[in-house]
PDB file of N, CA and C in Angstrom:
ATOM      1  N   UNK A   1     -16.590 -73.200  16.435  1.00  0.00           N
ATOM      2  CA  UNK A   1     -15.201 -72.952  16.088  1.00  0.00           C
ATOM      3  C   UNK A   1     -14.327 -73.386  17.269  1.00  0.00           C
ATOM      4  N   UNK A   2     -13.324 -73.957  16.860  1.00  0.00           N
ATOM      5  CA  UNK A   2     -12.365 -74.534  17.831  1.00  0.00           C
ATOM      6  C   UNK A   2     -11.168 -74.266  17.689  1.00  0.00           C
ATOM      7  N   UNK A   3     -10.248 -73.788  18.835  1.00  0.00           N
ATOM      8  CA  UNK A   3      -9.282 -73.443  18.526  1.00  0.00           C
ATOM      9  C   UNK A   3      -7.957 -74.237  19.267  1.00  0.00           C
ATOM     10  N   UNK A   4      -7.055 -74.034  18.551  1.00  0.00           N
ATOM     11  CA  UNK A   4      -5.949 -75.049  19.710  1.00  0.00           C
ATOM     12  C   UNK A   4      -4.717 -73.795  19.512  1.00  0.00           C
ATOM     13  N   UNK A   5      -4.026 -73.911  20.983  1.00  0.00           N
ATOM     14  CA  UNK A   5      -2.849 -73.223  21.401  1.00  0.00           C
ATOM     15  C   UNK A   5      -1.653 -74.266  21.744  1.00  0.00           C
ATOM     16  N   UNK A   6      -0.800 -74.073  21.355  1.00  0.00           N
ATOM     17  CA  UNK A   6       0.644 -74.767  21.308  1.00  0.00           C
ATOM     18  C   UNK A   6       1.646 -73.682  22.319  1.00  0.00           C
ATOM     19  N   UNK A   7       2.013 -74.360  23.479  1.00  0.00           N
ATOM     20  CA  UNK A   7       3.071 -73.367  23.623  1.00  0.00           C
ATOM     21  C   UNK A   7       4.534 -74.553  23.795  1.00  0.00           C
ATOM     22  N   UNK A   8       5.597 -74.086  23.728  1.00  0.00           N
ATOM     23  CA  UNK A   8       7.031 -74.826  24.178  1.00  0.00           C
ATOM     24  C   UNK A   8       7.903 -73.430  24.639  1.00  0.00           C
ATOM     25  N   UNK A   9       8.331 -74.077  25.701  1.00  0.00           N
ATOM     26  CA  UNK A   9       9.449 -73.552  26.736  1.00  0.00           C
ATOM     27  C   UNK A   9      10.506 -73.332  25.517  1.00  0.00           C
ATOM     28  N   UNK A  10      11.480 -72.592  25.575  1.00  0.00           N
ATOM     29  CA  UNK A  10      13.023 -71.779  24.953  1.00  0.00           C
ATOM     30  C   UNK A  10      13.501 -71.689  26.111  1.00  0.00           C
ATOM     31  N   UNK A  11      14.961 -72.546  26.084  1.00  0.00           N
ATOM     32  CA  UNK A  11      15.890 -72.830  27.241  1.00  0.00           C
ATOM     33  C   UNK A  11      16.991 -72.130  26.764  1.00  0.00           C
ATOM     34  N   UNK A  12      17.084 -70.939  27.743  1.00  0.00           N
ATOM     35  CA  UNK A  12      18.564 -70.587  27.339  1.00  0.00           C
ATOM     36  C   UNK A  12      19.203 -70.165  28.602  1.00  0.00           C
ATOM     37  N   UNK A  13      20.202 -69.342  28.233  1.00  0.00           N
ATOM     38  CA  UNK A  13      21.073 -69.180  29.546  1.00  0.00           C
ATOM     39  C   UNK A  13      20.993 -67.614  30.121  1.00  0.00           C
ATOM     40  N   UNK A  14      20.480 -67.061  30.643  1.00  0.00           N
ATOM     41  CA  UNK A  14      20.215 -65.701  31.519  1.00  0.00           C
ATOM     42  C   UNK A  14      21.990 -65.226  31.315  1.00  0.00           C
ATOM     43  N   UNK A  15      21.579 -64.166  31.154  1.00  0.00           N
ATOM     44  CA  UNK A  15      23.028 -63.477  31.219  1.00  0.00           C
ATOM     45  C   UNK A  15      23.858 -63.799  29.825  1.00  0.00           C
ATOM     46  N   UNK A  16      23.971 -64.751  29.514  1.00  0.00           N
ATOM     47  CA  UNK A  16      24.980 -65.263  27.836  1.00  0.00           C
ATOM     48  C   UNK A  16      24.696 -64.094  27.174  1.00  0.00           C
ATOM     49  N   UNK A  17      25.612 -63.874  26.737  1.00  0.00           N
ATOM     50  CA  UNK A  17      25.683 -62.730  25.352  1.00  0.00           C
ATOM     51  C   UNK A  17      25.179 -63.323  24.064  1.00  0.00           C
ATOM     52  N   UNK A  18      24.806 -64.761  23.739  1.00  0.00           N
ATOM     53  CA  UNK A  18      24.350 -64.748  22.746  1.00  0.00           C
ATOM     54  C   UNK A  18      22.522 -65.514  22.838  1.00  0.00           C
ATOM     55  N   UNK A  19      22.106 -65.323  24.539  1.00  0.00           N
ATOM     56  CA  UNK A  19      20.541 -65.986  24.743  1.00  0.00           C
ATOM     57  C   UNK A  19      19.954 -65.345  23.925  1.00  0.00           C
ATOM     58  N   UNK A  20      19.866 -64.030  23.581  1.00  0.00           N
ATOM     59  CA  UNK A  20      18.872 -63.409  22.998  1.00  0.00           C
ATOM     60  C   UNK A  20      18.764 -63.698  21.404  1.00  0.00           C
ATOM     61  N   UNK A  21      19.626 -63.669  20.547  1.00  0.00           N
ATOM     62  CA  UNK A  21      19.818 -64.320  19.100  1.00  0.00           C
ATOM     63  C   UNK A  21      19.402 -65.703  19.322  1.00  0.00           C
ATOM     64  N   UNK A  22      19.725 -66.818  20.536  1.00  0.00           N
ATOM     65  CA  UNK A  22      19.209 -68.004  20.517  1.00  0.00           C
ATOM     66  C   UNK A  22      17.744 -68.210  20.336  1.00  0.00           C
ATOM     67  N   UNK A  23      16.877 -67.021  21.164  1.00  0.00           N
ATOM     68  CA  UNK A  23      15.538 -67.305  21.378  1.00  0.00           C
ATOM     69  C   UNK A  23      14.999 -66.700  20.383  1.00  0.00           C
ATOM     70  N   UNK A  24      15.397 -65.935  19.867  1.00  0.00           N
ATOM     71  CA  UNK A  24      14.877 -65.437  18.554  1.00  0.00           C
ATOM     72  C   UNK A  24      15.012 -66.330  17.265  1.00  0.00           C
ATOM     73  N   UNK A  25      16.032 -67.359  16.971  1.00  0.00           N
ATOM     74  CA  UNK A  25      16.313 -68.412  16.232  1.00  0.00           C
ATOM     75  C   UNK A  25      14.793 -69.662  16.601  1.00  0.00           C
ATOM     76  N   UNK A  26      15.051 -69.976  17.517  1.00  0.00           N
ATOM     77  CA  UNK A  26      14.615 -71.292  17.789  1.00  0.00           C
ATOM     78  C   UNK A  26      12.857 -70.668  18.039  1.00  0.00           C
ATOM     79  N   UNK A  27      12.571 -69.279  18.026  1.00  0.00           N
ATOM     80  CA  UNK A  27      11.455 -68.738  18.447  1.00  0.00           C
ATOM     81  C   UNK A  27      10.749 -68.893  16.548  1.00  0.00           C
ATOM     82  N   UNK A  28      11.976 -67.886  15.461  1.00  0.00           N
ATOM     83  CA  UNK A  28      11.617 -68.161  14.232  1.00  0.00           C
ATOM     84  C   UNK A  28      11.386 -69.140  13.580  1.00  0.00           C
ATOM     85  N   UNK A  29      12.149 -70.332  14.066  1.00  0.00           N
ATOM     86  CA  UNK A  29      11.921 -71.289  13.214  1.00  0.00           C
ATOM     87  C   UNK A  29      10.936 -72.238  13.750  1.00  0.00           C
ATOM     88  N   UNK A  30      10.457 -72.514  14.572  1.00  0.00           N
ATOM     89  CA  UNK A  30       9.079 -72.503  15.452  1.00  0.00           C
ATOM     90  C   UNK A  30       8.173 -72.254  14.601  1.00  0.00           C
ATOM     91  N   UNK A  31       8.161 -70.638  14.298  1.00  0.00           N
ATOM     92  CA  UNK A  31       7.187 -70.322  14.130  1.00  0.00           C
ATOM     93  C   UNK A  31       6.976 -70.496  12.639  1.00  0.00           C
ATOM     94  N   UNK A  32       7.990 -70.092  11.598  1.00  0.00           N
ATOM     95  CA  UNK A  32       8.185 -70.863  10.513  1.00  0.00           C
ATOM     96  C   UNK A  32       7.437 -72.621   9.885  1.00  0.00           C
ATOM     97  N   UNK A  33       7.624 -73.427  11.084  1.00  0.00           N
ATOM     98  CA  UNK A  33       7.605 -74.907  10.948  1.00  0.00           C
ATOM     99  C   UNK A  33       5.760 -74.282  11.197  1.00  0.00           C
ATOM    100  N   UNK A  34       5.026 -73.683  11.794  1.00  0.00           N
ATOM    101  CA  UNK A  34       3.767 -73.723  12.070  1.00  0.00           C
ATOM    102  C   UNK A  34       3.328 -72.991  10.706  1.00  0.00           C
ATOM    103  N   UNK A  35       4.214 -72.203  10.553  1.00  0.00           N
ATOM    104  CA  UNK A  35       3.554 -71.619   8.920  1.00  0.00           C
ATOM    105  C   UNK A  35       3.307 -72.451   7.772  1.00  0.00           C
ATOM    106  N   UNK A  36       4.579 -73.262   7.847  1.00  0.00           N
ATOM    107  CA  UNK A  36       4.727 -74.174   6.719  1.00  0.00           C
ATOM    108  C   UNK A  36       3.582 -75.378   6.988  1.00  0.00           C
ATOM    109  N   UNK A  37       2.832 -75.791   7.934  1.00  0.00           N
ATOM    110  CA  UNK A  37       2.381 -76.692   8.767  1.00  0.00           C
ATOM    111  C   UNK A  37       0.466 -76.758   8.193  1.00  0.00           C
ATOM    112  N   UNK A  38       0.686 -74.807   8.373  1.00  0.00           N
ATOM    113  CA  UNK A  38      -0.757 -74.764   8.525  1.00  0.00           C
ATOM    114  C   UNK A  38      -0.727 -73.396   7.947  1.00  0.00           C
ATOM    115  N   UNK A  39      -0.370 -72.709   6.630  1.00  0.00           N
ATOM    116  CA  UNK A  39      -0.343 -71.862   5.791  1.00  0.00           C
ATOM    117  C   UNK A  39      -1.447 -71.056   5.486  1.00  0.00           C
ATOM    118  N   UNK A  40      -2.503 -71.831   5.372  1.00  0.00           N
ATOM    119  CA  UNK A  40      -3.930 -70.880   5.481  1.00  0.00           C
ATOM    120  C   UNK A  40      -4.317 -70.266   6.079  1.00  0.00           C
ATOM    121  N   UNK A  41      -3.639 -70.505   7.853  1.00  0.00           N
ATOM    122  CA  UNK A  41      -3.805 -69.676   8.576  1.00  0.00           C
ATOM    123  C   UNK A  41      -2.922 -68.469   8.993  1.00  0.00           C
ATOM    124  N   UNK A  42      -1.860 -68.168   7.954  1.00  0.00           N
ATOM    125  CA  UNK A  42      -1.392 -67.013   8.054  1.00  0.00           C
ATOM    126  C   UNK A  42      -1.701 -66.007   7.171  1.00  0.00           C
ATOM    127  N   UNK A  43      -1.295 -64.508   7.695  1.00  0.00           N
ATOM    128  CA  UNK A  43      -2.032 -63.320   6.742  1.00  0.00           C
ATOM    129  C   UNK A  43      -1.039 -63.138   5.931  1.00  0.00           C
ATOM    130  N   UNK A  44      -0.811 -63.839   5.129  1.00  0.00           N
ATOM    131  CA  UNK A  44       0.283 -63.512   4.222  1.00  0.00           C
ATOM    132  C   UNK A  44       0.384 -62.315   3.411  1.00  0.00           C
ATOM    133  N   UNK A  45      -0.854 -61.390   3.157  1.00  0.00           N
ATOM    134  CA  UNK A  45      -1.023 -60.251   2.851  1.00  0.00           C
ATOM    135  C   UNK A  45      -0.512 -58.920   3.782  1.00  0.00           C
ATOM    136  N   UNK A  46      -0.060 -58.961   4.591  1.00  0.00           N
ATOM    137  CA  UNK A  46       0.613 -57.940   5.856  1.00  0.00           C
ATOM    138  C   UNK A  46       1.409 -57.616   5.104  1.00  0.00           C
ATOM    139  N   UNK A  47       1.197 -56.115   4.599  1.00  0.00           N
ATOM    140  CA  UNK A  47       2.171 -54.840   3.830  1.00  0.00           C
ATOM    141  C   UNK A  47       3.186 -54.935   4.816  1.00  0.00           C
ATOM    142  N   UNK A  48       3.718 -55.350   5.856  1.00  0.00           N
ATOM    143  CA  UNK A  48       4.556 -54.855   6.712  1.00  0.00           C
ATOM    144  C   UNK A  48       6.248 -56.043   5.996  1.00  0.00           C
ATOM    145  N   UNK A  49       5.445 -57.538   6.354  1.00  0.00           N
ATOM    146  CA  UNK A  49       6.566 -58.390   4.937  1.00  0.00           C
ATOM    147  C   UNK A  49       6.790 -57.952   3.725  1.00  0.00           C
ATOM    148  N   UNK A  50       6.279 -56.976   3.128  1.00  0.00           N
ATOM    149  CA  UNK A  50       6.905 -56.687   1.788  1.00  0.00           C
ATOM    150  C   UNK A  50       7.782 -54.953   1.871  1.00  0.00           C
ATOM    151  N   UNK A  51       7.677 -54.439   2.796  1.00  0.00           N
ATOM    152  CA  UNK A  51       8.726 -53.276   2.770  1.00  0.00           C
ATOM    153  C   UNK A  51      10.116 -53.986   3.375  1.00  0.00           C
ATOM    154  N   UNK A  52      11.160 -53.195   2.449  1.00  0.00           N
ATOM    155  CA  UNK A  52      12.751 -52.915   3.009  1.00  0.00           C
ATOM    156  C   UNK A  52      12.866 -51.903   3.399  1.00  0.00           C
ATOM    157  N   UNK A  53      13.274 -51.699   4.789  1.00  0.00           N
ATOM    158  CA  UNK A  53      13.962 -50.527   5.325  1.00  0.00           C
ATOM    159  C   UNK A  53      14.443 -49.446   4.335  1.00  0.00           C
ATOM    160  N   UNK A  54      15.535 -50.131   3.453  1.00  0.00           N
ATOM    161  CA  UNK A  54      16.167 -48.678   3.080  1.00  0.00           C
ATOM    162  C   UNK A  54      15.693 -47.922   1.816  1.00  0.00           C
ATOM    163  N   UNK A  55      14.086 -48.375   1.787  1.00  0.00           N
ATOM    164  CA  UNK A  55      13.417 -47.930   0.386  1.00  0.00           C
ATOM    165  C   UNK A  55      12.351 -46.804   1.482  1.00  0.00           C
ATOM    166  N   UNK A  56      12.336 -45.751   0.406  1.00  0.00           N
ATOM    167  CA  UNK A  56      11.492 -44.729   1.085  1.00  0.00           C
ATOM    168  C   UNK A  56      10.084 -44.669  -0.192  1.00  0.00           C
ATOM    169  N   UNK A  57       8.896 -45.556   0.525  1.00  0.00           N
ATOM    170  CA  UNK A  57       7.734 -45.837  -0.053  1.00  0.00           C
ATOM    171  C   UNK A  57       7.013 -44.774  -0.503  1.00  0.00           C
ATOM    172  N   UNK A  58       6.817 -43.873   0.448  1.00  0.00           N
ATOM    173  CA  UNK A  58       5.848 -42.409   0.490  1.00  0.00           C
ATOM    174  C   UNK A  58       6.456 -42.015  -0.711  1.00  0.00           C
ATOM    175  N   UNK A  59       7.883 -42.305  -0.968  1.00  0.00           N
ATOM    176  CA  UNK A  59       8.057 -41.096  -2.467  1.00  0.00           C
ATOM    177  C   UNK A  59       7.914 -42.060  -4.051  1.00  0.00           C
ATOM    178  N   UNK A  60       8.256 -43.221  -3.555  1.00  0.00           N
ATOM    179  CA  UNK A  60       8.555 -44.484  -4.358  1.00  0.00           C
ATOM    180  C   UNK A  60       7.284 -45.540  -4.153  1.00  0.00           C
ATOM    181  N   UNK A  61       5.538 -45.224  -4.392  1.00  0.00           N
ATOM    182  CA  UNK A  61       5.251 -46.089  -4.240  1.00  0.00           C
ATOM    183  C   UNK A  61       5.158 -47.362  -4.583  1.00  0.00           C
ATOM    184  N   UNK A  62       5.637 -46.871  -6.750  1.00  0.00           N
ATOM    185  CA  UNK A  62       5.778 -48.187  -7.317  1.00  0.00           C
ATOM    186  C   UNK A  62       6.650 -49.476  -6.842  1.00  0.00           C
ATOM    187  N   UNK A  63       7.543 -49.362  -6.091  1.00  0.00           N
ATOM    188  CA  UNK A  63       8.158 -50.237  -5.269  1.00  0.00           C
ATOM    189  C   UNK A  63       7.715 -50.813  -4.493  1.00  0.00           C
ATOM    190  N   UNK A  64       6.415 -50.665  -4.203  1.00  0.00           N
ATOM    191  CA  UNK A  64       6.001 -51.567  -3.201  1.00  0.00           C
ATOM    192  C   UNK A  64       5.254 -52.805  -3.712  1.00  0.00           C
ATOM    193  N   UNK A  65       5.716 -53.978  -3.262  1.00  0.00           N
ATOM    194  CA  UNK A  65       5.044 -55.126  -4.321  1.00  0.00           C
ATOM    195  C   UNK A  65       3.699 -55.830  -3.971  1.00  0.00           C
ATOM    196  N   UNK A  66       2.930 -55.557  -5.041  1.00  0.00           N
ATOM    197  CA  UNK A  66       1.324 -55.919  -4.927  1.00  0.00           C
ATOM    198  C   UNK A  66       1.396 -57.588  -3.926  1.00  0.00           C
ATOM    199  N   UNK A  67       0.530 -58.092  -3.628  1.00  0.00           N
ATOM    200  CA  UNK A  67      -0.134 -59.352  -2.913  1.00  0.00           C
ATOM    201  C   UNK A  67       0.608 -60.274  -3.997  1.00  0.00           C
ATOM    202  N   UNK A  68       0.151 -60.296  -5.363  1.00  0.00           N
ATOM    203  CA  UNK A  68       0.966 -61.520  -6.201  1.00  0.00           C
ATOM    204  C   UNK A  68       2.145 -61.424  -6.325  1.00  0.00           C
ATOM    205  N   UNK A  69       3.029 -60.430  -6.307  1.00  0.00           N
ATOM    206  CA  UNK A  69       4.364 -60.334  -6.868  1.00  0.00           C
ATOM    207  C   UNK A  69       5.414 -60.728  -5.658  1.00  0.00           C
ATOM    208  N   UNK A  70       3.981 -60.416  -4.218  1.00  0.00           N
ATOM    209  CA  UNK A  70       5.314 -60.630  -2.568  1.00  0.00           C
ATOM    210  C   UNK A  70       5.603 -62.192  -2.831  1.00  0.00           C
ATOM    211  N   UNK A  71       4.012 -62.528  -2.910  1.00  0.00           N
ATOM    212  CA  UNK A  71       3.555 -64.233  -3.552  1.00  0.00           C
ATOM    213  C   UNK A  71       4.888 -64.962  -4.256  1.00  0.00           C
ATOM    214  N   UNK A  72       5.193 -64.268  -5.447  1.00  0.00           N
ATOM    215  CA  UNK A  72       5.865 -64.822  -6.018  1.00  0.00           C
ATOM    216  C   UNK A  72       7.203 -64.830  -6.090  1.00  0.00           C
ATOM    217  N   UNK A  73       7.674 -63.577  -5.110  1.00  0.00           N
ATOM    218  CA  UNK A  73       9.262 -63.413  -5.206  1.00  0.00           C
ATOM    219  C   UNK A  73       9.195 -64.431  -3.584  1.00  0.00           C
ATOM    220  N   UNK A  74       8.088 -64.543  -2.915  1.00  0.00           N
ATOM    221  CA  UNK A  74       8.617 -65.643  -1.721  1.00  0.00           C
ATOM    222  C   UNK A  74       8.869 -66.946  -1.922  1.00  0.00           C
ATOM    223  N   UNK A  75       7.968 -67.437  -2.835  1.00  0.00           N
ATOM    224  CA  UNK A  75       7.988 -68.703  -3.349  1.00  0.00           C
ATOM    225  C   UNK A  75       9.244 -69.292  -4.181  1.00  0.00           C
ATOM    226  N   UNK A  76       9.726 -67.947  -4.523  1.00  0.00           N
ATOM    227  CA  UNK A  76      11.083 -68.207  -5.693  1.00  0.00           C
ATOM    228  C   UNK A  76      12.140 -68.168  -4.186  1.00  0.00           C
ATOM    229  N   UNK A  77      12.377 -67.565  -3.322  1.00  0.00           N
ATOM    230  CA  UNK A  77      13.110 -67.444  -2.142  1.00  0.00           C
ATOM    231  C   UNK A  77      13.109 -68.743  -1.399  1.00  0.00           C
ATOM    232  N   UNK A  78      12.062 -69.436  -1.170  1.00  0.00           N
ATOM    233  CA  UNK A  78      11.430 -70.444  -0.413  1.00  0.00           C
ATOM    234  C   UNK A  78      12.254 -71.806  -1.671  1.00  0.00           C
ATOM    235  N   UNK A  79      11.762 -71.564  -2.610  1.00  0.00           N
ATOM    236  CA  UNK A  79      12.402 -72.756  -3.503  1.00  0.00           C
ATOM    237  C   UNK A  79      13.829 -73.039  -3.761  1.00  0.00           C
ATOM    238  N   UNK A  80      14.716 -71.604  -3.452  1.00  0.00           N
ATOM    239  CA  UNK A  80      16.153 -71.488  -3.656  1.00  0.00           C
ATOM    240  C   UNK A  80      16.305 -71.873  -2.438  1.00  0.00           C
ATOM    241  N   UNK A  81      16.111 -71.659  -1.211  1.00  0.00           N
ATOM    242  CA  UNK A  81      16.456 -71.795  -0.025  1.00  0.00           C
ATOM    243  C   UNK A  81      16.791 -72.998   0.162  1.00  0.00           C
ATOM    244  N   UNK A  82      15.458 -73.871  -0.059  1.00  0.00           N
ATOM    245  CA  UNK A  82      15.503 -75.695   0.313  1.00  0.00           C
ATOM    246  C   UNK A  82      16.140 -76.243  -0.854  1.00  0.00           C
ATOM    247  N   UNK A  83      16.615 -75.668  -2.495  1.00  0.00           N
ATOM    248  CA  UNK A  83      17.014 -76.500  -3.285  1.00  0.00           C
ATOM    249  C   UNK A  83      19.011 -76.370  -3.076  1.00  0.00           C
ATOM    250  N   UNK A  84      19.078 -75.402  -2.072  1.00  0.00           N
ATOM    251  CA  UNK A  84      20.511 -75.389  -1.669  1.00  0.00           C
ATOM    252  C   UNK A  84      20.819 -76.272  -0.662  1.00  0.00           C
ATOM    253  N   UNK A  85      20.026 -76.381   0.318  1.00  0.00           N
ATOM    254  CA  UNK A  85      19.877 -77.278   1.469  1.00  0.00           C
ATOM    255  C   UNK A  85      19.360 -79.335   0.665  1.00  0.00           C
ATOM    256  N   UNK A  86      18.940 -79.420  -0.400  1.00  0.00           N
ATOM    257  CA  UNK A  86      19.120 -80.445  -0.747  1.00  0.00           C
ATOM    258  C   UNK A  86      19.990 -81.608  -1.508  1.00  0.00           C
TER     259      UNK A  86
END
């Protein structure tokens, strides 16, 4: 098994009031472009992407959306996203 590591430097400015939203942008979409890149290798099953904050699960579990349904409301998100951008 072989593995490869990618790293790139994030240049921003120490002190700016807006470095921290910068590195978090250019950090997401990074990491995004590696998802989209190489998809098999993410856990796309992580219960942690399918909760919203302002839903309280413990009382409401039916709200929480099975493996196919995160599947499919991302893919519908993912398809609106780029068919606005085209």
């Amino acid at each position: 098994m072989h593995h490869h590591i990618t790293t790139e430097q994030i240049d921003y400015l120490p002190g700016h009031p807006g470095a921290v939203q910068q590195m978090l942008d250019v950090y997401n979409s990074r990491l995004e472009a590696l998802i989209r890149a190489y998809p098999e290798q993410w856990i796309w099953q992580h219960r942690r992407w399918r909760r919203r904050p302002e839903i309280d699960y413990k009382h409401q579990p039916q709200l929480l959306r099975s493996t196919s349904q995160y599947l499919d409301w991302l893919h519908a998100k993912t398809q609106q996203r780029y068919s606005v951008l085209a």
